[in-house]
N, C-alpha and C. Protein backbone atom coordinates (compact mmCIF):
# COMPACT_ATOMS: atom_id res chain seq x y z
N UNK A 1 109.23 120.55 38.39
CA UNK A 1 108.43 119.97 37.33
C UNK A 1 108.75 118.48 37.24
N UNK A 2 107.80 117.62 37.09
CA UNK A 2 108.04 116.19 37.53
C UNK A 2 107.36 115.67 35.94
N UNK A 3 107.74 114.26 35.42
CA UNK A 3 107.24 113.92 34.30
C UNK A 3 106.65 112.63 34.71
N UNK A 4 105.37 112.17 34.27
CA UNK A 4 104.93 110.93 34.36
C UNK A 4 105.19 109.91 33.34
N UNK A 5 105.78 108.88 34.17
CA UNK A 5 106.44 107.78 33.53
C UNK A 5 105.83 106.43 33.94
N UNK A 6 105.17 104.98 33.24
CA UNK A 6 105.01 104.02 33.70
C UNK A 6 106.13 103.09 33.74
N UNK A 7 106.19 102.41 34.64
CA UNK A 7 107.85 101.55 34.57
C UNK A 7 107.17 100.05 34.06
N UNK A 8 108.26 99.78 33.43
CA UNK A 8 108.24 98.61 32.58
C UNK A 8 109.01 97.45 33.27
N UNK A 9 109.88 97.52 33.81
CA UNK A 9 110.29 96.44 34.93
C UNK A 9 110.52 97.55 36.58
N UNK A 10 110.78 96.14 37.52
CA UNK A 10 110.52 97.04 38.69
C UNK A 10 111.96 98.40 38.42
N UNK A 11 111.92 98.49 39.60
CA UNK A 11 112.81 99.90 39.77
C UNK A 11 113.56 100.05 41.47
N UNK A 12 114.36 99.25 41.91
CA UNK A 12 114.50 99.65 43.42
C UNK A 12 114.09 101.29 44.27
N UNK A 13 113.24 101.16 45.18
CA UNK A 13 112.76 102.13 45.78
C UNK A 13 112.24 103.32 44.61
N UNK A 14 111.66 102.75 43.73
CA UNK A 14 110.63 103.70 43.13
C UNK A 14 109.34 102.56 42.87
N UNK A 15 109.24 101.61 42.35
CA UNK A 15 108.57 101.12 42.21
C UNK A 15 108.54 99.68 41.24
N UNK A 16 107.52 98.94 41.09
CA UNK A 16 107.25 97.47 40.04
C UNK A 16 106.80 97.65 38.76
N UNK A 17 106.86 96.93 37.51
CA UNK A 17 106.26 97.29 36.58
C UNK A 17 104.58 97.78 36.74
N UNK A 18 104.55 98.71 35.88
CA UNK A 18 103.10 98.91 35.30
C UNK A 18 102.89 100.12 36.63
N UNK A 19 103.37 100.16 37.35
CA UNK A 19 102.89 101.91 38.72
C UNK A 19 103.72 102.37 37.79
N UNK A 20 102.35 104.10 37.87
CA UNK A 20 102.59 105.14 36.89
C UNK A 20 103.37 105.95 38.20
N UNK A 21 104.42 106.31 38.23
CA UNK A 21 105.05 107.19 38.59
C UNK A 21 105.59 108.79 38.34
N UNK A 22 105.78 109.81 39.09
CA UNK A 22 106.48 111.13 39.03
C UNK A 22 107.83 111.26 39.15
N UNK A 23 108.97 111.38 38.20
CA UNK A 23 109.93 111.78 38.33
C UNK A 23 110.42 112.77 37.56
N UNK A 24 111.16 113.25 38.56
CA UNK A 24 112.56 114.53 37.55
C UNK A 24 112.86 113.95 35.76
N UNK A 25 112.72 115.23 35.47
CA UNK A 25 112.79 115.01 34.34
C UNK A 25 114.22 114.57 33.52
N UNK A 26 115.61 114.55 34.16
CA UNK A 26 116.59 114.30 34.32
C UNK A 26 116.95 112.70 34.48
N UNK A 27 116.26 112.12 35.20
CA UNK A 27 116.12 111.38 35.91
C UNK A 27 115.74 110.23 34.91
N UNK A 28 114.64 110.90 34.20
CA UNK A 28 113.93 110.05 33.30
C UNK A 28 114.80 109.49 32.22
N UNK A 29 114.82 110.78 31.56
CA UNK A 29 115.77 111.18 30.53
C UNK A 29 117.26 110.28 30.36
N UNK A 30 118.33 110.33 31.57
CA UNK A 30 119.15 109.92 31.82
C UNK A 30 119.46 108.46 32.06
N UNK A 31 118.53 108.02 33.40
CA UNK A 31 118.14 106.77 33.76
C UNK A 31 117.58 105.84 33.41
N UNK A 32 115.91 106.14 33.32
CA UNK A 32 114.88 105.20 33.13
C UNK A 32 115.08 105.01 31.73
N UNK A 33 115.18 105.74 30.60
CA UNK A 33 114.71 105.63 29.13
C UNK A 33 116.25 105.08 28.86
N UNK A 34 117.01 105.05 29.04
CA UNK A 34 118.25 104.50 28.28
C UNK A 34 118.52 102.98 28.79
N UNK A 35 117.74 102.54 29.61
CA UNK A 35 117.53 101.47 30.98
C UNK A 35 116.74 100.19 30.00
N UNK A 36 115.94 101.15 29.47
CA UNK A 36 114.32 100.59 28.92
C UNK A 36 113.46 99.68 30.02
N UNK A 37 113.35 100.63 31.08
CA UNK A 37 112.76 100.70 32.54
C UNK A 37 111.68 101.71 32.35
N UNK A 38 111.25 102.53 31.75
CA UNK A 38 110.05 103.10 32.00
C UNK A 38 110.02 103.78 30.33
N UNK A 39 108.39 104.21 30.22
CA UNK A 39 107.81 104.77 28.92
C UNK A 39 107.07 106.12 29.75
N UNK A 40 107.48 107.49 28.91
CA UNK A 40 106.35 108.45 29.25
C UNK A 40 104.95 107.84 29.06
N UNK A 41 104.24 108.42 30.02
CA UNK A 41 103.15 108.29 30.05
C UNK A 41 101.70 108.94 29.13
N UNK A 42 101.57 108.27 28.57
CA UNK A 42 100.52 108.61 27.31
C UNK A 42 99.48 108.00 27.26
N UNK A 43 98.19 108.86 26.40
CA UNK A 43 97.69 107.57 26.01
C UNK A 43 97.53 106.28 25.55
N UNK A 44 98.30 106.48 24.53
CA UNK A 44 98.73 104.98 23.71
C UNK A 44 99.34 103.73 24.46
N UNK A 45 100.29 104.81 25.36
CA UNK A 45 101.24 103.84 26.66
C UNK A 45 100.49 103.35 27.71
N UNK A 46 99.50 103.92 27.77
CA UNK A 46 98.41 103.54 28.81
C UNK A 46 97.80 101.97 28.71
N UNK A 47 97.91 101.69 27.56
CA UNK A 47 97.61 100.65 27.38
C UNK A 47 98.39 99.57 27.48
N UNK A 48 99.75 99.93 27.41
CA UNK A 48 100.36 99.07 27.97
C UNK A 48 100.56 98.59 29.28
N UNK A 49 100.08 99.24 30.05
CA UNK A 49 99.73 99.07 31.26
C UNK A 49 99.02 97.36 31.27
N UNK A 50 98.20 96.93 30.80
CA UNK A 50 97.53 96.14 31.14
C UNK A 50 98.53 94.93 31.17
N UNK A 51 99.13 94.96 29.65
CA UNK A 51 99.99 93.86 29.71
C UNK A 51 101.29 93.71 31.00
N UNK A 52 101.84 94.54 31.18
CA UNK A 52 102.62 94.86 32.48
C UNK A 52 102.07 94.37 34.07
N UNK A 53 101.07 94.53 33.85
CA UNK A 53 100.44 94.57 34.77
C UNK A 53 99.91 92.62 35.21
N UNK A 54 99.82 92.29 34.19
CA UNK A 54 100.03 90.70 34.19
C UNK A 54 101.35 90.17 34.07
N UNK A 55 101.90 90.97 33.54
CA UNK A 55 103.95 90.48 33.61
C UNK A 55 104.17 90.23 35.09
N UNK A 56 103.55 91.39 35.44
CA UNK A 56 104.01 91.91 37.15
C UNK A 56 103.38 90.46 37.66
N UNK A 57 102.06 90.55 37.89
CA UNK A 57 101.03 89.14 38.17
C UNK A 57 101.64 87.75 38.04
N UNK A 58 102.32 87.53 37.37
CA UNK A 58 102.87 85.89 36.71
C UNK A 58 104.25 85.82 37.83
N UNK A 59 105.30 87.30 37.45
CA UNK A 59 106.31 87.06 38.06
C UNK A 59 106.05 86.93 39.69
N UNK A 60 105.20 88.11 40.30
CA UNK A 60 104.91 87.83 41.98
C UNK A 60 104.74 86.22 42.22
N UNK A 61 103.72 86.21 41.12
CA UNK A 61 103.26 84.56 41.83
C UNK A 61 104.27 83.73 41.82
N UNK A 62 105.23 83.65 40.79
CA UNK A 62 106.54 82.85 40.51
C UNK A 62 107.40 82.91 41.63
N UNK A 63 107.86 84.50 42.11
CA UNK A 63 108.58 84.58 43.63
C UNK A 63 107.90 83.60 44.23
N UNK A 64 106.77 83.86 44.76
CA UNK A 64 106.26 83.82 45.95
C UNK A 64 106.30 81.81 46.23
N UNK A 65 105.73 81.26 44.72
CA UNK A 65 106.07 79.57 44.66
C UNK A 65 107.34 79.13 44.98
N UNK A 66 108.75 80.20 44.35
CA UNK A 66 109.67 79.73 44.81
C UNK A 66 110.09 80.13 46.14
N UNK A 67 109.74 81.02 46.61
CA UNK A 67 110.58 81.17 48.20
C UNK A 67 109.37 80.16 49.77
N UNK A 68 108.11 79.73 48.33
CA UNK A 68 107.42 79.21 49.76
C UNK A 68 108.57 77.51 49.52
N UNK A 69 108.75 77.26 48.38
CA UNK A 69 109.40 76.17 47.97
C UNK A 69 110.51 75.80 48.81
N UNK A 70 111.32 77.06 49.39
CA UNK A 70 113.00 77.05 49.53
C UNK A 70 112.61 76.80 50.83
N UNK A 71 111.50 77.60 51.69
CA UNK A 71 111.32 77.61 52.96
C UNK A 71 111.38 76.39 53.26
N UNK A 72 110.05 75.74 52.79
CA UNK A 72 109.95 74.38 53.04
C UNK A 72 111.23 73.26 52.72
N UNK A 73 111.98 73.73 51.74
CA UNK A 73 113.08 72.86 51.86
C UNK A 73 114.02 73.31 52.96
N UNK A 74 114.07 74.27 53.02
CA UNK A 74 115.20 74.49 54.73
C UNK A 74 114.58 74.22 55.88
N UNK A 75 113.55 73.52 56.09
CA UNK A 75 113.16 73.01 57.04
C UNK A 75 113.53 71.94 57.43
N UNK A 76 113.81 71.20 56.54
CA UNK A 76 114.64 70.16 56.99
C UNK A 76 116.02 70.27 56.39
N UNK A 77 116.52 71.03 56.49
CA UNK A 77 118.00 71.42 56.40
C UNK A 77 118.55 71.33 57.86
N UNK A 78 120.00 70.63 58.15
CA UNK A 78 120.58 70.74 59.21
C UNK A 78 122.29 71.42 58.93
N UNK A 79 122.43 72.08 59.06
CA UNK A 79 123.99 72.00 58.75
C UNK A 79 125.36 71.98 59.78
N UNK A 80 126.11 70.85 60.08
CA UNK A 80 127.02 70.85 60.59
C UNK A 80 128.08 71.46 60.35
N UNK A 81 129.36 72.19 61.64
CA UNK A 81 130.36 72.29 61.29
C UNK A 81 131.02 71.88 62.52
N UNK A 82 132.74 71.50 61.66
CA UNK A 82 133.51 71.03 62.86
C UNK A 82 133.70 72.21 62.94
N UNK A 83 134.20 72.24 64.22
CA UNK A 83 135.01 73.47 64.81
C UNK A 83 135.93 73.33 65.62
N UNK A 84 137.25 74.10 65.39
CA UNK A 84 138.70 73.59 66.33
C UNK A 84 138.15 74.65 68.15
N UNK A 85 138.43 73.65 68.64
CA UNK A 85 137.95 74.28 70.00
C UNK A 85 139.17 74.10 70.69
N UNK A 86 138.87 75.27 72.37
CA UNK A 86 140.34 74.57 72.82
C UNK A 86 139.92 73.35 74.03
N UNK A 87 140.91 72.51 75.14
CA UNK A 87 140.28 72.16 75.75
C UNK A 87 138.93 72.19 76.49
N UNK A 88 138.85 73.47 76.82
CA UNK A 88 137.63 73.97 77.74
C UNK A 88 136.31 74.23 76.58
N UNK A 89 136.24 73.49 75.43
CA UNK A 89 135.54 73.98 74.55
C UNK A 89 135.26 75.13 74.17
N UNK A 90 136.04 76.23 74.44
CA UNK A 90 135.78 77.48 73.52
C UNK A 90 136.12 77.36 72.38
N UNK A 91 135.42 77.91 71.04
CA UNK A 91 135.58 77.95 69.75
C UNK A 91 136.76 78.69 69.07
N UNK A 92 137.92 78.40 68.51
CA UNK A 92 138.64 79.21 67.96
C UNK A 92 137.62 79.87 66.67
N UNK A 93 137.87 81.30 66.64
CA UNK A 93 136.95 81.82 65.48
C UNK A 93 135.58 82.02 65.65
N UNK A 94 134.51 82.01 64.74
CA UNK A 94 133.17 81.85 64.75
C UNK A 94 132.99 81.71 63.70
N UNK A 95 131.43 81.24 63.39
CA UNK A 95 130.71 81.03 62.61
C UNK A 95 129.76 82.40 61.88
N UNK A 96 129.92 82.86 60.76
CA UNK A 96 129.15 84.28 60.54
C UNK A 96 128.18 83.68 59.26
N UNK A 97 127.95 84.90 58.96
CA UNK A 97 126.61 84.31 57.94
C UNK A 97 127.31 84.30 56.57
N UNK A 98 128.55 84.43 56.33
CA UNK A 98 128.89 83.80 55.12
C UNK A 98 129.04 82.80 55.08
N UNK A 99 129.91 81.93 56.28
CA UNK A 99 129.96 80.59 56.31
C UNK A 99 128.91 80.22 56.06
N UNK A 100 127.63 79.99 56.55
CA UNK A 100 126.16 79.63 56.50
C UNK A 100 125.97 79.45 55.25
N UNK A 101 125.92 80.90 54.36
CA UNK A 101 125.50 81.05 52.81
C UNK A 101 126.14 79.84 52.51
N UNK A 102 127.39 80.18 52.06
CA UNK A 102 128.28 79.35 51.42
C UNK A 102 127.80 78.05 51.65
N UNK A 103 128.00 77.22 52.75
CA UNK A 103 127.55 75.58 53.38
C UNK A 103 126.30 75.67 52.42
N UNK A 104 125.65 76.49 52.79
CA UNK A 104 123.40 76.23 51.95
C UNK A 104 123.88 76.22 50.37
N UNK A 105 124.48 76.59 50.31
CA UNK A 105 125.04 76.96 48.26
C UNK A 105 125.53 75.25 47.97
N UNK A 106 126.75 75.07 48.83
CA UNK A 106 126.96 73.73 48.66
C UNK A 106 125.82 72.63 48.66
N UNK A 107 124.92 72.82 49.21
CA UNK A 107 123.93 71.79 49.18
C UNK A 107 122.69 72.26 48.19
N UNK A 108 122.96 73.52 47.65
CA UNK A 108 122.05 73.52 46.15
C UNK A 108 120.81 74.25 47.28
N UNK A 109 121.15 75.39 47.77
CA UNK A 109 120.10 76.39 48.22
C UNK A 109 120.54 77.18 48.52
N UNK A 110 120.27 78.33 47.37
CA UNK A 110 121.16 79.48 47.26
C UNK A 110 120.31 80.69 47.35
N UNK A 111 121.28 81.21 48.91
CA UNK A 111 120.38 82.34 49.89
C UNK A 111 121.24 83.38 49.88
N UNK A 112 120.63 84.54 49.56
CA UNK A 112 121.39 85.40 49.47
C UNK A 112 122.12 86.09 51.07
N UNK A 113 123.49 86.36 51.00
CA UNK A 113 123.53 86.48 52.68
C UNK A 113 123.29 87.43 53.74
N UNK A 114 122.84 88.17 52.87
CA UNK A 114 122.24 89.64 53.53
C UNK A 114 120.69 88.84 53.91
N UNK A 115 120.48 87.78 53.69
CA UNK A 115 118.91 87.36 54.26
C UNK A 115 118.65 86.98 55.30
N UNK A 116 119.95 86.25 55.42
CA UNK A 116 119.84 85.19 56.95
C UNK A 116 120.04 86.10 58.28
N UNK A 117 119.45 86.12 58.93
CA UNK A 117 119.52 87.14 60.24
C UNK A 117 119.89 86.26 61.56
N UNK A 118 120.91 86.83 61.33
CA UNK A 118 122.14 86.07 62.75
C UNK A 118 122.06 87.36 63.47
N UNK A 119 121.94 87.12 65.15
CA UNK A 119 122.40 88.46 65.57
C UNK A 119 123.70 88.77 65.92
N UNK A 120 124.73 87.33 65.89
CA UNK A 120 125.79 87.20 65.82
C UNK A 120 126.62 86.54 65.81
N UNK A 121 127.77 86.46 65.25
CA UNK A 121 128.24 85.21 64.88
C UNK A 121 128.25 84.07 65.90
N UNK A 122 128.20 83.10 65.73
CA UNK A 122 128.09 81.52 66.74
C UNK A 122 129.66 81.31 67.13
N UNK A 123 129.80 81.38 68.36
CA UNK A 123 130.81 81.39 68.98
C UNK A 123 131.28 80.40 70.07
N UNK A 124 130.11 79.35 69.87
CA UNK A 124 130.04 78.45 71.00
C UNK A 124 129.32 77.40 70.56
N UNK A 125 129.85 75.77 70.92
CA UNK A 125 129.19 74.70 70.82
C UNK A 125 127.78 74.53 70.84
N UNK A 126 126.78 74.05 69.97
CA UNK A 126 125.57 73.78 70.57
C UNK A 126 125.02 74.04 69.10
N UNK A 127 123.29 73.71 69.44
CA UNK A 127 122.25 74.23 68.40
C UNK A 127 121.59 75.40 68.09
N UNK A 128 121.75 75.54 66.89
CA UNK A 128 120.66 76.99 66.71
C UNK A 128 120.14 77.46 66.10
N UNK A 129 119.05 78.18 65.86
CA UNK A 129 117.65 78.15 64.59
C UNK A 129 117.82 79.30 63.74
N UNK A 130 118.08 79.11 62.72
CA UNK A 130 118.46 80.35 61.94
C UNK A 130 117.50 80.85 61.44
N UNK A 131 117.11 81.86 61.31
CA UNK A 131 116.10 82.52 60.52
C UNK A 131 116.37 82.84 58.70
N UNK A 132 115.53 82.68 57.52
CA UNK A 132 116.02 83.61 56.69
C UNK A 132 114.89 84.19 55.98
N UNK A 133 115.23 85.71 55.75
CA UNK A 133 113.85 86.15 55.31
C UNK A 133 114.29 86.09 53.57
N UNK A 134 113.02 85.77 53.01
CA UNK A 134 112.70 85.58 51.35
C UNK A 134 111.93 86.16 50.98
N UNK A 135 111.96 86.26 49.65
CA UNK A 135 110.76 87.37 49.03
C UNK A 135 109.39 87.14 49.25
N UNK A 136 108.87 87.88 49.11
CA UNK A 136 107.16 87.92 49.20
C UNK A 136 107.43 87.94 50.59
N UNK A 137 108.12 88.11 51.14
CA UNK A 137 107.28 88.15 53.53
C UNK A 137 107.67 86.89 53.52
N UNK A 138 108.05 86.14 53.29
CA UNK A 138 108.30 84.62 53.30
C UNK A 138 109.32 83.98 54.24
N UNK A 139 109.12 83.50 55.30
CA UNK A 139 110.31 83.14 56.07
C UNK A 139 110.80 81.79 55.92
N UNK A 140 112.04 81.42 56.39
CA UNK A 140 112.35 80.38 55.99
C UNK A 140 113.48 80.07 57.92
N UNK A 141 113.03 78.91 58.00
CA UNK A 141 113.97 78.12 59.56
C UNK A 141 115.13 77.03 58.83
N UNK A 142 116.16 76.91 59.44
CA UNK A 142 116.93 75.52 59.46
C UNK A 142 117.41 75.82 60.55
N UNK A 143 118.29 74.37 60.72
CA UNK A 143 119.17 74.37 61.81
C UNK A 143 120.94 74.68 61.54
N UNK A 144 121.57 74.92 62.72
CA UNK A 144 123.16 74.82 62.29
C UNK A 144 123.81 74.59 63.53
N UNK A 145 124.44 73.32 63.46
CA UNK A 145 124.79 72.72 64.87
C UNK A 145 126.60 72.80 64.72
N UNK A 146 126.88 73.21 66.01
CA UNK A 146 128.37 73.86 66.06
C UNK A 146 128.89 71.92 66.77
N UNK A 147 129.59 71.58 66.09
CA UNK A 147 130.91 70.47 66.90
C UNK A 147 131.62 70.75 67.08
N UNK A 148 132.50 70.02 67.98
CA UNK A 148 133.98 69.71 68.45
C UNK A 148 134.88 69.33 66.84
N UNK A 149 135.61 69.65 66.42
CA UNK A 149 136.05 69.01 65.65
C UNK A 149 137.55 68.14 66.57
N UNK A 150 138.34 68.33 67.65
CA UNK A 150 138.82 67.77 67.99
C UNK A 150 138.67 67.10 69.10
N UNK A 151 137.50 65.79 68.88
CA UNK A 151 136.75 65.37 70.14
C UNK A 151 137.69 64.76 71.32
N UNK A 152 138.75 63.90 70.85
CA UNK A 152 139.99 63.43 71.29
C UNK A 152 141.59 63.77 71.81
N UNK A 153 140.77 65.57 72.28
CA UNK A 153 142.24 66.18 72.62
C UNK A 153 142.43 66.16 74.06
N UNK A 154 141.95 64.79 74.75
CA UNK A 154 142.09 64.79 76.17
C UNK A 154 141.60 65.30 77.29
N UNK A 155 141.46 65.52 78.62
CA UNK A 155 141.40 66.22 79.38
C UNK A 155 141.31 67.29 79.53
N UNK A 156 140.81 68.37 80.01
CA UNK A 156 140.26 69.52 79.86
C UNK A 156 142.04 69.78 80.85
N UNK A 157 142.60 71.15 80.32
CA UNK A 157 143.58 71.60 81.32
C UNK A 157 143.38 71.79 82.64
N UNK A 158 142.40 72.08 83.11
CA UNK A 158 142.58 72.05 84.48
C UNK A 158 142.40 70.73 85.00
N UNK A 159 142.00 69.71 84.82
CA UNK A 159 142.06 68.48 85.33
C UNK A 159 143.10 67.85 84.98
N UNK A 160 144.21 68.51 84.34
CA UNK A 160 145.67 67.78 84.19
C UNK A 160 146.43 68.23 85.76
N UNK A 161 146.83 66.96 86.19
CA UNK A 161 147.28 67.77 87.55
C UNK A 161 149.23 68.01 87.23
N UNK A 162 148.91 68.81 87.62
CA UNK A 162 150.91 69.91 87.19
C UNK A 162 151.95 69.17 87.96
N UNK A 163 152.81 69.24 87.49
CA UNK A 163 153.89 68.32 87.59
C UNK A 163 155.17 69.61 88.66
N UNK A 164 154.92 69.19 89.99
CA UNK A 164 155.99 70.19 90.77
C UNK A 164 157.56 69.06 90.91
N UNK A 165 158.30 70.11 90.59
CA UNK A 165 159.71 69.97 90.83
C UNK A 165 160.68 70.54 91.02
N UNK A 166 162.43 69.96 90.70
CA UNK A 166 163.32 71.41 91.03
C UNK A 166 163.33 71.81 89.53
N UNK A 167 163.43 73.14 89.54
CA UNK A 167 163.66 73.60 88.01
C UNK A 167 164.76 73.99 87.65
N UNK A 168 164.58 73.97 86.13
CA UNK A 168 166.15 73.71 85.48
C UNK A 168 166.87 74.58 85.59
N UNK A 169 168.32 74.99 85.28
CA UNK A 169 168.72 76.05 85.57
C UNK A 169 168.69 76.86 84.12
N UNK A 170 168.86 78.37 84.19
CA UNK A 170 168.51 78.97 83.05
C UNK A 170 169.80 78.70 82.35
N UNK A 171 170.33 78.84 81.11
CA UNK A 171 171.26 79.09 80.36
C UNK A 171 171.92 80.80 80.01
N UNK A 172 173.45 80.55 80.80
CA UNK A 172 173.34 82.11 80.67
C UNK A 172 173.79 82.69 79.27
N UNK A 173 173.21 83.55 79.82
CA UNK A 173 173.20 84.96 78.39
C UNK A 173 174.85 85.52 77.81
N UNK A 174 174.68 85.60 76.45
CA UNK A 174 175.97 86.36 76.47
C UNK A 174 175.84 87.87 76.58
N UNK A 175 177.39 88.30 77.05
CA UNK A 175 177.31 89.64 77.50
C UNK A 175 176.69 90.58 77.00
N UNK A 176 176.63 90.44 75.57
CA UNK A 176 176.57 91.49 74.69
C UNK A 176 177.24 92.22 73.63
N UNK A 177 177.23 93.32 73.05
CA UNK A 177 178.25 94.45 72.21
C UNK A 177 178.90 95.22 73.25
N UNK A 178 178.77 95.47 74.26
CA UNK A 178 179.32 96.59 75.43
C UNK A 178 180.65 95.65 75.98
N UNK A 179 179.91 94.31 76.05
CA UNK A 179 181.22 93.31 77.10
C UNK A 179 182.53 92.88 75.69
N UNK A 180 181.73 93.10 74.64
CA UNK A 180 182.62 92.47 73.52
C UNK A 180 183.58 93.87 72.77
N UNK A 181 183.04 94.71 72.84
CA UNK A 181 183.79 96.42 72.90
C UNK A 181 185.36 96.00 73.95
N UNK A 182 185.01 95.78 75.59
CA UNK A 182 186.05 95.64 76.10
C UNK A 182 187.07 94.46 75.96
N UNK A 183 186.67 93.51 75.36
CA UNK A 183 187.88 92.57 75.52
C UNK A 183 188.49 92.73 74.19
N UNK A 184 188.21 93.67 73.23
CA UNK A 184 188.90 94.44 71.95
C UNK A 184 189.26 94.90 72.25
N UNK A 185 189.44 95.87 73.11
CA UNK A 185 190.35 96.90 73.29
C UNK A 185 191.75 96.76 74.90
């Protein structure tokens, strides 16, 4: 037995204000009405529908201005990072999509980080186009360019040429507890 309920704000994976929905009556009872997320469905309530239904209308359009807004501002977004590399330029660490968030937050564009779709963290010098998806279907591009942060650490190791000679002698070891047992006794 299912009860019809209109929801009054959205609802993750049930639905947006003003869709008349079927749920458990438990459900309702428990969840939605103590929430003040949905009204049984009545006549009288029916009418509230309309107004909801323009709540819904005002807020979509509001998403949709702001994420076409953000897009267009991460378009010209670039974001640098140093990065400690070793000679041969491999990256100590990587770059993941929190770093990303975080850097876009600092500059006053705040993306949630489950949005940005990296297929994996940046692990290597160079440029690369980030994707982030926003509400309404809305996509959004910037850039994020990986540096050297230690541009001045010389010569790559293999072009250091190795230094042959006689080598030192080792320093010897002491005996131990076994050699120090015998000269006690």
């Amino acid at each position: 037995m299912a009860v019809e309920v209109i929801l009054k704000k959205p609802v993750p994976s049930l639905g947006a204000e003003a869709d008349l929905v079927k749920v458990k009556p438990g459900y309702a009872r428990n969840y939605l009405f103590p929430r003040d997320l949905a009204v049984v469905a009545t006549a009288a309530t029916k009418k509230l529908v309309e107004e909801l239904r323009r709540r819904r209308a005002a807020r979509e359009a509001a998403e949709l201005n702001a994420a076409e807004q953000l897009a267009t501002a991460l378009k010209k977004v670039t974001i640098t990072f140093q990065v400690e590399t070793s000679r041969q330029d491999k990256v100590f660490g990587s770059i993941t999509v929190s770093d990303i968030a975080a850097r876009l937050e600092t500059l006053g564009h705040i993306v949630d980080r489950r949005k940005i779709v990296l297929a994996k963290p940046l692990k290597s010098l160079g440029e690369y186009e980030v994707e982030v998806h926003l509400p309404q279907s809305v996509h959004g591009k910037f850039k994020v360019v990986l540096e050297s942060a230690n541009k001045d650490a010389g010569p790559a190791e293999d072009e250091v040429p190795r230094k042959k000679g006689p080598r030192k002698p080792r320093a010897e070891k002491p005996a131990g507890k076994a050699a120090e047992k015998s000269v006690e006794a």
